[in-house]
PDB file of N, CA and C in Angstrom:
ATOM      1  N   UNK A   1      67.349  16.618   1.216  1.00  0.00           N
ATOM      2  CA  UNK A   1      66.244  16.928   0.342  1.00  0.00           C
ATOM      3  C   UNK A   1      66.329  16.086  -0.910  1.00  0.00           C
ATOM      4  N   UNK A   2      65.383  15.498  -1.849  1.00  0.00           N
ATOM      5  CA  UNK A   2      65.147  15.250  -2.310  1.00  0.00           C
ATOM      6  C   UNK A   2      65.201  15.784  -3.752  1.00  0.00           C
ATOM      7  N   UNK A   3      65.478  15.277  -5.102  1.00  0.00           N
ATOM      8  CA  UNK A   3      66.060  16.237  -6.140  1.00  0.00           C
ATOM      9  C   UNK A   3      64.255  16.065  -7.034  1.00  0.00           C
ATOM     10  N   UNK A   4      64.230  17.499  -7.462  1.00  0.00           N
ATOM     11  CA  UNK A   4      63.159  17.153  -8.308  1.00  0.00           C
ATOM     12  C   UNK A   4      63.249  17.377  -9.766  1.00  0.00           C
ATOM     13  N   UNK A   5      62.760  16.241 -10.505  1.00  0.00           N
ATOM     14  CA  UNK A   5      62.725  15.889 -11.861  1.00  0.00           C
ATOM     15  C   UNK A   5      61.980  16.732 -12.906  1.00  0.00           C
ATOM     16  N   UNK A   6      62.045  18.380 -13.026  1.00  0.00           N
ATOM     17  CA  UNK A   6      61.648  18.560 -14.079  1.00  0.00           C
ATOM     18  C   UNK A   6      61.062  18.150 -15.231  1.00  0.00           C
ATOM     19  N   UNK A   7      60.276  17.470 -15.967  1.00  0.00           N
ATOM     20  CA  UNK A   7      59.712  17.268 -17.664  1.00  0.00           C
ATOM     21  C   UNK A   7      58.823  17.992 -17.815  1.00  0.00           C
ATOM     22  N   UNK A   8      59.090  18.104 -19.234  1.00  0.00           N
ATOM     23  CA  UNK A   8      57.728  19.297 -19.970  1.00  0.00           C
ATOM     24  C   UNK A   8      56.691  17.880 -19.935  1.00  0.00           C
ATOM     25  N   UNK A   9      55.814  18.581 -20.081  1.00  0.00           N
ATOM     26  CA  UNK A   9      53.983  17.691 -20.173  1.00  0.00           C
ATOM     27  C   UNK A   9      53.671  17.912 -21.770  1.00  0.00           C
ATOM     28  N   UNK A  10      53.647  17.107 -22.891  1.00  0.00           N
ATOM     29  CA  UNK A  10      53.187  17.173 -24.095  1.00  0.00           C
ATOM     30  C   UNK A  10      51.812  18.044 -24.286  1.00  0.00           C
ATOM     31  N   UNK A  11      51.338  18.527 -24.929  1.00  0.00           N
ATOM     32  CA  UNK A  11      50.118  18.958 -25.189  1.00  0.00           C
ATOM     33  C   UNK A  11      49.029  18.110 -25.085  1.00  0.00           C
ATOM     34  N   UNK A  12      49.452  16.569 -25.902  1.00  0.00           N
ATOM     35  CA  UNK A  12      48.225  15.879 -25.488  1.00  0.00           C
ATOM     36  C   UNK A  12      48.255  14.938 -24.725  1.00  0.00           C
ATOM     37  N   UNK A  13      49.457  14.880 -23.461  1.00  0.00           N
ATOM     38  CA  UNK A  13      49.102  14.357 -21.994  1.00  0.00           C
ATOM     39  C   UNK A  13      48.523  15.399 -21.158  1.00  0.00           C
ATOM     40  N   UNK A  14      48.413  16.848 -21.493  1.00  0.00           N
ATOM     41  CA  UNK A  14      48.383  17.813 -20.755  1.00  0.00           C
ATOM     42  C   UNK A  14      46.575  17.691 -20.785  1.00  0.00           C
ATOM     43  N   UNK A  15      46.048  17.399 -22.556  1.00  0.00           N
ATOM     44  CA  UNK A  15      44.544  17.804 -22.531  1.00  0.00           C
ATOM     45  C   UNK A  15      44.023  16.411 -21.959  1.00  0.00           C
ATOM     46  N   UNK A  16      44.853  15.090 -22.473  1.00  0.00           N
ATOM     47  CA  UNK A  16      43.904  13.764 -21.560  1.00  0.00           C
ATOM     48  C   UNK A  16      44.072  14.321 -20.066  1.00  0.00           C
ATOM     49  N   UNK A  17      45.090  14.643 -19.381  1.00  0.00           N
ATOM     50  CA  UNK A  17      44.852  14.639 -18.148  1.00  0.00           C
ATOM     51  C   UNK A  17      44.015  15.881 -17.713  1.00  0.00           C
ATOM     52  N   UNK A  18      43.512  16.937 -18.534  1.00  0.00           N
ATOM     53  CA  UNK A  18      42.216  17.805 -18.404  1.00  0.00           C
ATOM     54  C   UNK A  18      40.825  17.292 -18.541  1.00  0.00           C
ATOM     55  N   UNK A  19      40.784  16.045 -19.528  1.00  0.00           N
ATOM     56  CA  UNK A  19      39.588  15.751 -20.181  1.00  0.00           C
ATOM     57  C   UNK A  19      39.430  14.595 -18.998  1.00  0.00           C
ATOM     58  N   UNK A  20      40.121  13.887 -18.229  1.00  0.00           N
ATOM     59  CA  UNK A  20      40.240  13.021 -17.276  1.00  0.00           C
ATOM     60  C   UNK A  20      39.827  13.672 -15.855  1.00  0.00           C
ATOM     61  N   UNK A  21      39.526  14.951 -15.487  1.00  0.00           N
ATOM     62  CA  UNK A  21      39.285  15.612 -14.721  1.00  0.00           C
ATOM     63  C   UNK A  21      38.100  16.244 -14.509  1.00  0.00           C
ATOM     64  N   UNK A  22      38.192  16.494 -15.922  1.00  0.00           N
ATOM     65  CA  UNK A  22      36.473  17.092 -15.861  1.00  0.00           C
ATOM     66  C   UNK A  22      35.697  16.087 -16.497  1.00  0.00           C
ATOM     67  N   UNK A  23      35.819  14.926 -16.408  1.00  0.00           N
ATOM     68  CA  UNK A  23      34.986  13.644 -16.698  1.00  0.00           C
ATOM     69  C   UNK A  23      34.727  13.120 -15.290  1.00  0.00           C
ATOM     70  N   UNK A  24      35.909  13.193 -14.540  1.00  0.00           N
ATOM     71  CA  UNK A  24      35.758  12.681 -13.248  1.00  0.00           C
ATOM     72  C   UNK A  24      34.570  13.996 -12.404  1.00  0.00           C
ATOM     73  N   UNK A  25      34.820  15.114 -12.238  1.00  0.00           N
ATOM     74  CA  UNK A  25      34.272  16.368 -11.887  1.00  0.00           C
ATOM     75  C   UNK A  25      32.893  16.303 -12.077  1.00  0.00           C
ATOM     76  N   UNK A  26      32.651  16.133 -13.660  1.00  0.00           N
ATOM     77  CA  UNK A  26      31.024  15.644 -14.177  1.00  0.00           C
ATOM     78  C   UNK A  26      30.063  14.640 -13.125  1.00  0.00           C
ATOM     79  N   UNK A  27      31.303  13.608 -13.172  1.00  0.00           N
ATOM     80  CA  UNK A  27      30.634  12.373 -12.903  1.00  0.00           C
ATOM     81  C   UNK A  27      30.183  12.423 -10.924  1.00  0.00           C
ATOM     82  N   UNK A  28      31.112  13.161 -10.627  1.00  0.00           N
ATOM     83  CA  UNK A  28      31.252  13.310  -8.839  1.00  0.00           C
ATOM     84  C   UNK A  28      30.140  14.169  -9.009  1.00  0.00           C
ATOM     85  N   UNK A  29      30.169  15.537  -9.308  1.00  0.00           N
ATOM     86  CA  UNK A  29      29.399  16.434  -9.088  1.00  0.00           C
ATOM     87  C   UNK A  29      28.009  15.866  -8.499  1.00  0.00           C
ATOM     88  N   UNK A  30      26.932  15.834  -9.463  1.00  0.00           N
ATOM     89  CA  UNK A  30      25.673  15.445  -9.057  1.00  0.00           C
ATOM     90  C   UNK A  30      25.431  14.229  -8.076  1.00  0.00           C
ATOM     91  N   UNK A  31      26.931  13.629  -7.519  1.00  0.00           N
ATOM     92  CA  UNK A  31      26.178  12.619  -6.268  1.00  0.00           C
ATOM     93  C   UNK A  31      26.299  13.181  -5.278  1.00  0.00           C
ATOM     94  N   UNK A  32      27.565  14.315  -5.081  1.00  0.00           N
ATOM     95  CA  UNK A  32      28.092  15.175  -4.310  1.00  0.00           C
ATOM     96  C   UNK A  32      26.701  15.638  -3.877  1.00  0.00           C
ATOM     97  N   UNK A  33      26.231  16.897  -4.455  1.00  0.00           N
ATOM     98  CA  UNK A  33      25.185  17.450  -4.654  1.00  0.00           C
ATOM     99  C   UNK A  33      23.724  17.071  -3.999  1.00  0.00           C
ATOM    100  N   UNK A  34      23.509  16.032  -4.655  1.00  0.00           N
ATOM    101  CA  UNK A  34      21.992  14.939  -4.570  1.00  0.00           C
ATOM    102  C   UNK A  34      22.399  14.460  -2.900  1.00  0.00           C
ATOM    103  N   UNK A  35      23.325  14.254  -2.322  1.00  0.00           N
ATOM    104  CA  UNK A  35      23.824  13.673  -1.518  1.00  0.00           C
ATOM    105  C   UNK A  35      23.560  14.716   0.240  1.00  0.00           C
ATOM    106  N   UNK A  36      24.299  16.240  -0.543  1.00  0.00           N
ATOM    107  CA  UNK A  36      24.211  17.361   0.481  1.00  0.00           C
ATOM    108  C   UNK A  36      23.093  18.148   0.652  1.00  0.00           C
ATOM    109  N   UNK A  37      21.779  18.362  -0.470  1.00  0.00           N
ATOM    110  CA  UNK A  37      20.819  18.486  -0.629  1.00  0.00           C
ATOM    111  C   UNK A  37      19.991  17.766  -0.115  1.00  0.00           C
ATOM    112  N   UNK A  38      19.905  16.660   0.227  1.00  0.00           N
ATOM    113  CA  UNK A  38      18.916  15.693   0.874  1.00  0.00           C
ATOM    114  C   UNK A  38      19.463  15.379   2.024  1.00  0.00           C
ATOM    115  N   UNK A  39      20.484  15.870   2.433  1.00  0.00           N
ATOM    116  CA  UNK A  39      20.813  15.947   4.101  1.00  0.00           C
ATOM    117  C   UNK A  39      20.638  17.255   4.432  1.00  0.00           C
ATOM    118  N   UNK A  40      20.698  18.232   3.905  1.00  0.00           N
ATOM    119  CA  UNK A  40      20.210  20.186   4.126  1.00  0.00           C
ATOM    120  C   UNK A  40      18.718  19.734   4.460  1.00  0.00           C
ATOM    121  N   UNK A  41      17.894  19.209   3.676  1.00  0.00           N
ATOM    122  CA  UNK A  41      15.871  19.312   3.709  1.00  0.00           C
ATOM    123  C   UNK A  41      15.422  18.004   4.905  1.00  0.00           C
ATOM    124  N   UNK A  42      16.385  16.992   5.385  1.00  0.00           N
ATOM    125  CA  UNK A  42      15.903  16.097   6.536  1.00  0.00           C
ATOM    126  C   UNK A  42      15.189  17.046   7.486  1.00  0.00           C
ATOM    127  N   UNK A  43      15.540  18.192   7.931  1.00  0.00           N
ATOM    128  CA  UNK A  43      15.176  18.690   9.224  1.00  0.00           C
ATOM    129  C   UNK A  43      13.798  19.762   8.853  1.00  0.00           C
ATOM    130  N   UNK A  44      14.217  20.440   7.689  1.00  0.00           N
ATOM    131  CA  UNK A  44      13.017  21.235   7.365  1.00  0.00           C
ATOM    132  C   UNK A  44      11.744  20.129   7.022  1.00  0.00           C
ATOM    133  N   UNK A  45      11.993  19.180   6.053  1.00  0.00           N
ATOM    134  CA  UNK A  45      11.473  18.179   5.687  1.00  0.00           C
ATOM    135  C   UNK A  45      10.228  17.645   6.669  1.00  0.00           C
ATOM    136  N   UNK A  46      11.204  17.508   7.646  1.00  0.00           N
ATOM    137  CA  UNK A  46      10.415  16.726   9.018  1.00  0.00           C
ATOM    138  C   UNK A  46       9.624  17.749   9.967  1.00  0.00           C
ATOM    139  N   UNK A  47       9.953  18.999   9.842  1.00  0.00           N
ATOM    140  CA  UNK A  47       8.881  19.713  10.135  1.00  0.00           C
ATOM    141  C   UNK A  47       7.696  20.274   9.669  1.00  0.00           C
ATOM    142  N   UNK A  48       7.972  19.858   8.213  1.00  0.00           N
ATOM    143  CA  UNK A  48       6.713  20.025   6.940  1.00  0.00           C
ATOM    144  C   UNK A  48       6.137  19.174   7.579  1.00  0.00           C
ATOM    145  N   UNK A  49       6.312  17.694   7.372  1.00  0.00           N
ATOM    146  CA  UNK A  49       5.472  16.518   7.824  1.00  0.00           C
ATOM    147  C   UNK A  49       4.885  16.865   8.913  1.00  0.00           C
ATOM    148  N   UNK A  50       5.411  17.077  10.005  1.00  0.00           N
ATOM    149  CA  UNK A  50       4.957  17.264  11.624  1.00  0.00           C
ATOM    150  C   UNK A  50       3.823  18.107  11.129  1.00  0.00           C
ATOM    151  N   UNK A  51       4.004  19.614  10.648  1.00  0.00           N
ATOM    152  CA  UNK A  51       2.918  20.569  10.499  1.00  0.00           C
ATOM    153  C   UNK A  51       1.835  20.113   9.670  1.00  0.00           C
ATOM    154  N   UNK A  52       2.055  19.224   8.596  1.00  0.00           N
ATOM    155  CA  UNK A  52       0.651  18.588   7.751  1.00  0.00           C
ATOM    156  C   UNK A  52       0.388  17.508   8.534  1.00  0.00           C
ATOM    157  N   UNK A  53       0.469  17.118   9.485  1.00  0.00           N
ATOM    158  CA  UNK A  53       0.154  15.706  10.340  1.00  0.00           C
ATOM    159  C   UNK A  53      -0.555  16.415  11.503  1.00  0.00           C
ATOM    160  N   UNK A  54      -0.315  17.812  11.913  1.00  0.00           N
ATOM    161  CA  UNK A  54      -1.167  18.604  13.026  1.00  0.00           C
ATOM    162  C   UNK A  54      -2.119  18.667  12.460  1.00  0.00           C
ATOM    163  N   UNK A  55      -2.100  19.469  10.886  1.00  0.00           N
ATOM    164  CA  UNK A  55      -3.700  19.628  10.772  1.00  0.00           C
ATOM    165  C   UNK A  55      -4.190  18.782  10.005  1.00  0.00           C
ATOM    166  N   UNK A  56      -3.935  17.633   9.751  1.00  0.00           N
ATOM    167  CA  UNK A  56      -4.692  16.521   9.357  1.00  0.00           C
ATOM    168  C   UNK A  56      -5.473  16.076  10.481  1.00  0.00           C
ATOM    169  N   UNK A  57      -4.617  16.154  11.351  1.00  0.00           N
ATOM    170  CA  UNK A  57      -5.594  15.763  12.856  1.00  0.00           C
ATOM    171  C   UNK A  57      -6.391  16.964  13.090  1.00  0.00           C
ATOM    172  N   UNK A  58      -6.115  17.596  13.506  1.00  0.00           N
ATOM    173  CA  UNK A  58      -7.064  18.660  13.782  1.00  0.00           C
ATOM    174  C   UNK A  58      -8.302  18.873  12.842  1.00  0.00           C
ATOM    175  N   UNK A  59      -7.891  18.310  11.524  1.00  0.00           N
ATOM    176  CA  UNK A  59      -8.840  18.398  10.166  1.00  0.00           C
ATOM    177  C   UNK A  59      -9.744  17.222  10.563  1.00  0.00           C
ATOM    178  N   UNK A  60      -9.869  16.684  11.137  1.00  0.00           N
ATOM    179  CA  UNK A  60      -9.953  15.312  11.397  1.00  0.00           C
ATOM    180  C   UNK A  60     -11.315  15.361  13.035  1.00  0.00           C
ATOM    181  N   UNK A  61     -10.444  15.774  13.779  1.00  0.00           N
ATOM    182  CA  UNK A  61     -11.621  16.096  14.688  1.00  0.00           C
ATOM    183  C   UNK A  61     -12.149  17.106  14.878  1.00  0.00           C
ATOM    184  N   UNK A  62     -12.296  18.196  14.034  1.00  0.00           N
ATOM    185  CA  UNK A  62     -13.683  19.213  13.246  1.00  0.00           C
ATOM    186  C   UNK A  62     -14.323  18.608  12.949  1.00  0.00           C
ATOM    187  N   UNK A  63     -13.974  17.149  11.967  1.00  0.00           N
ATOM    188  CA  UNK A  63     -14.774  16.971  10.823  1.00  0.00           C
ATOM    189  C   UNK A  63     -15.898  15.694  12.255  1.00  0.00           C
ATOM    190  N   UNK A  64     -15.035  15.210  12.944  1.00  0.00           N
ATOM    191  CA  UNK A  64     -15.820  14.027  13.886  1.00  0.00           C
ATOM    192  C   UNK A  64     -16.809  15.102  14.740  1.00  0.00           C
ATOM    193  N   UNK A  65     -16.293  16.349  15.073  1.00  0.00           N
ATOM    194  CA  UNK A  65     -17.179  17.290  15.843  1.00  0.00           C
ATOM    195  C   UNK A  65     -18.573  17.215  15.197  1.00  0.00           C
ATOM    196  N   UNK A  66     -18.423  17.906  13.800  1.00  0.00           N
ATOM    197  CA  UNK A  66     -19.502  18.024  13.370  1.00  0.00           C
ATOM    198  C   UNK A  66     -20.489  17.061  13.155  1.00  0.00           C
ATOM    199  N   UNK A  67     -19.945  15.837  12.854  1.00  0.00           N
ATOM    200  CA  UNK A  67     -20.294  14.969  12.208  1.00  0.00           C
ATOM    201  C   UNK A  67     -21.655  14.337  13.628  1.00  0.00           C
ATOM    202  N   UNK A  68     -20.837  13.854  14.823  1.00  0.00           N
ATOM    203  CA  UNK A  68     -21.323  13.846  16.109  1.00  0.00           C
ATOM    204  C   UNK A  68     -22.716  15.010  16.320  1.00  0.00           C
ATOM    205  N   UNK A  69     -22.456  16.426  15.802  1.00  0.00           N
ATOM    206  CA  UNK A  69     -23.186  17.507  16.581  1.00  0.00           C
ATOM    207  C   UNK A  69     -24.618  17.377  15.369  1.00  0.00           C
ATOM    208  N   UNK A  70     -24.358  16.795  14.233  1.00  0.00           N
ATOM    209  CA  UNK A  70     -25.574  16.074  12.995  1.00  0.00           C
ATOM    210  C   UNK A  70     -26.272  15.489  13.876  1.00  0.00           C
ATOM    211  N   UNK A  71     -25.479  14.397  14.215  1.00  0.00           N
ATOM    212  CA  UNK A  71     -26.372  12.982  14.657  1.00  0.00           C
ATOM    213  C   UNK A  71     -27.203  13.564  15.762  1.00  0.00           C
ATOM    214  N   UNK A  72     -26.775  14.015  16.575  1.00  0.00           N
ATOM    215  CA  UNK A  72     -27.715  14.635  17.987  1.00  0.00           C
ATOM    216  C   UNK A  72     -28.660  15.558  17.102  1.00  0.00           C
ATOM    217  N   UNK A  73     -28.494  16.473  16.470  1.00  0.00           N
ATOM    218  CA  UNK A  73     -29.456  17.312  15.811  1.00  0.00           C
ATOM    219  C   UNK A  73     -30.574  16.190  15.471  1.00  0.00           C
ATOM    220  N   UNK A  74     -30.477  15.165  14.321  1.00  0.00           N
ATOM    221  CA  UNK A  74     -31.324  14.562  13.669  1.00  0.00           C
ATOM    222  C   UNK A  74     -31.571  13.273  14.820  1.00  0.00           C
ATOM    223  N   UNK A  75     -30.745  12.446  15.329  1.00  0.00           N
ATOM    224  CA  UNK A  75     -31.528  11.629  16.054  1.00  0.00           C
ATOM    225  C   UNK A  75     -32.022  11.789  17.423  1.00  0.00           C
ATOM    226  N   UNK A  76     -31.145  12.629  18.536  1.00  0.00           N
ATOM    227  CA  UNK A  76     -31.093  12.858  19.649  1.00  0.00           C
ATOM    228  C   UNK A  76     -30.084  12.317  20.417  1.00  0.00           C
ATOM    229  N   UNK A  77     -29.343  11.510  20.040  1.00  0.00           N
ATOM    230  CA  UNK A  77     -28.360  10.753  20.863  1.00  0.00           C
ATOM    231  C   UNK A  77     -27.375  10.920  19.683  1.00  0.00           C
ATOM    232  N   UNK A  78     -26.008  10.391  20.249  1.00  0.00           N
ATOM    233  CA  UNK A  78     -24.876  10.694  19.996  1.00  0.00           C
ATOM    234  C   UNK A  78     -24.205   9.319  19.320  1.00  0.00           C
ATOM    235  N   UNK A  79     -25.146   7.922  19.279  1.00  0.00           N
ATOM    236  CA  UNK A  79     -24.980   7.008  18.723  1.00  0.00           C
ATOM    237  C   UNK A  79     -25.108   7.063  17.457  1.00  0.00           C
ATOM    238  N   UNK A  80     -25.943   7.970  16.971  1.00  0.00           N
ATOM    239  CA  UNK A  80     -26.232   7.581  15.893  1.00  0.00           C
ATOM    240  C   UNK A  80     -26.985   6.544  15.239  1.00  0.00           C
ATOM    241  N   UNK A  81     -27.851   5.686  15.290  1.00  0.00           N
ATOM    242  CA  UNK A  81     -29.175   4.922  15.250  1.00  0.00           C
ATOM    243  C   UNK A  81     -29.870   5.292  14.503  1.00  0.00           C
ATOM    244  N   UNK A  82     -30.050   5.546  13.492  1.00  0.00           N
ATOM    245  CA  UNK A  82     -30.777   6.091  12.276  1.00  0.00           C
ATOM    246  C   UNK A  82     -31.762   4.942  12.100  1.00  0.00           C
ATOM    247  N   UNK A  83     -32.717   4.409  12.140  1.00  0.00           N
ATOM    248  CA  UNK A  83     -33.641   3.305  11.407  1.00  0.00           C
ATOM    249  C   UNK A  83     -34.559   3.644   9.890  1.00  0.00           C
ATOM    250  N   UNK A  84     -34.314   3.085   9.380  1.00  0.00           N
ATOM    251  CA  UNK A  84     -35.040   3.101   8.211  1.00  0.00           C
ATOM    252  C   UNK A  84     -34.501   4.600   7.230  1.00  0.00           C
ATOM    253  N   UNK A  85     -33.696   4.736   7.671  1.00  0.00           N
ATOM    254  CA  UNK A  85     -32.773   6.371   6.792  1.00  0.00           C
ATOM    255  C   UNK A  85     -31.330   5.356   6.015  1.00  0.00           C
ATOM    256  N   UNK A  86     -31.251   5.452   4.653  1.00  0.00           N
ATOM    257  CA  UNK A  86     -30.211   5.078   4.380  1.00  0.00           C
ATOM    258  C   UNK A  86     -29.276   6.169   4.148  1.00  0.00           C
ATOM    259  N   UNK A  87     -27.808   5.882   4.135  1.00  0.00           N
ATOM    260  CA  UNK A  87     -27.182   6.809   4.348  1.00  0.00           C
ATOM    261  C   UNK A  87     -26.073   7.349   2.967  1.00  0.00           C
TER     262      UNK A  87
END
């Protein structure tokens, strides 16, 4: 076995090597953090998107439904051919 070297720690190697810790602690913290937080919301994240990308589409061909079920009302066909109507 190995003999171990006892020394007292001065008061003010004791507070630099406190103030050296929680400088380091400070400084880690928030990448730590920013880091595990934005890997936790990838998956919820991506199912937000998916669900506002359903009904954007879906928002989307209501709006072509209607838009289509106008034109037959006012012109008769589904082209749309309006003459002399600006729009």
């Amino acid at each position: 076995m190995s003999a171990i070297k006892s020394e007292m720690i001065s008061r003010r190697t004791a507070l630099s090597l406190m103030g050296s810790a929680a400088a380091f602690g400070l400084a880690a913290a928030p990448t730590v953090l920013a880091v595990s937080d934005a890997e936790a919301q990838t998956v919820g994240m991506e199912r937000r998107q998916e669900r506002r990308g359903g009904r954007y589409e879906r928002r989307e061909a209501r709006r072509a439904g209607r838009h289509e079920r106008r034109e037959v009302r006012r012109t008769g066909t589904t082209t749309g051919t309006t003459t002399g109507m600006a729009k």
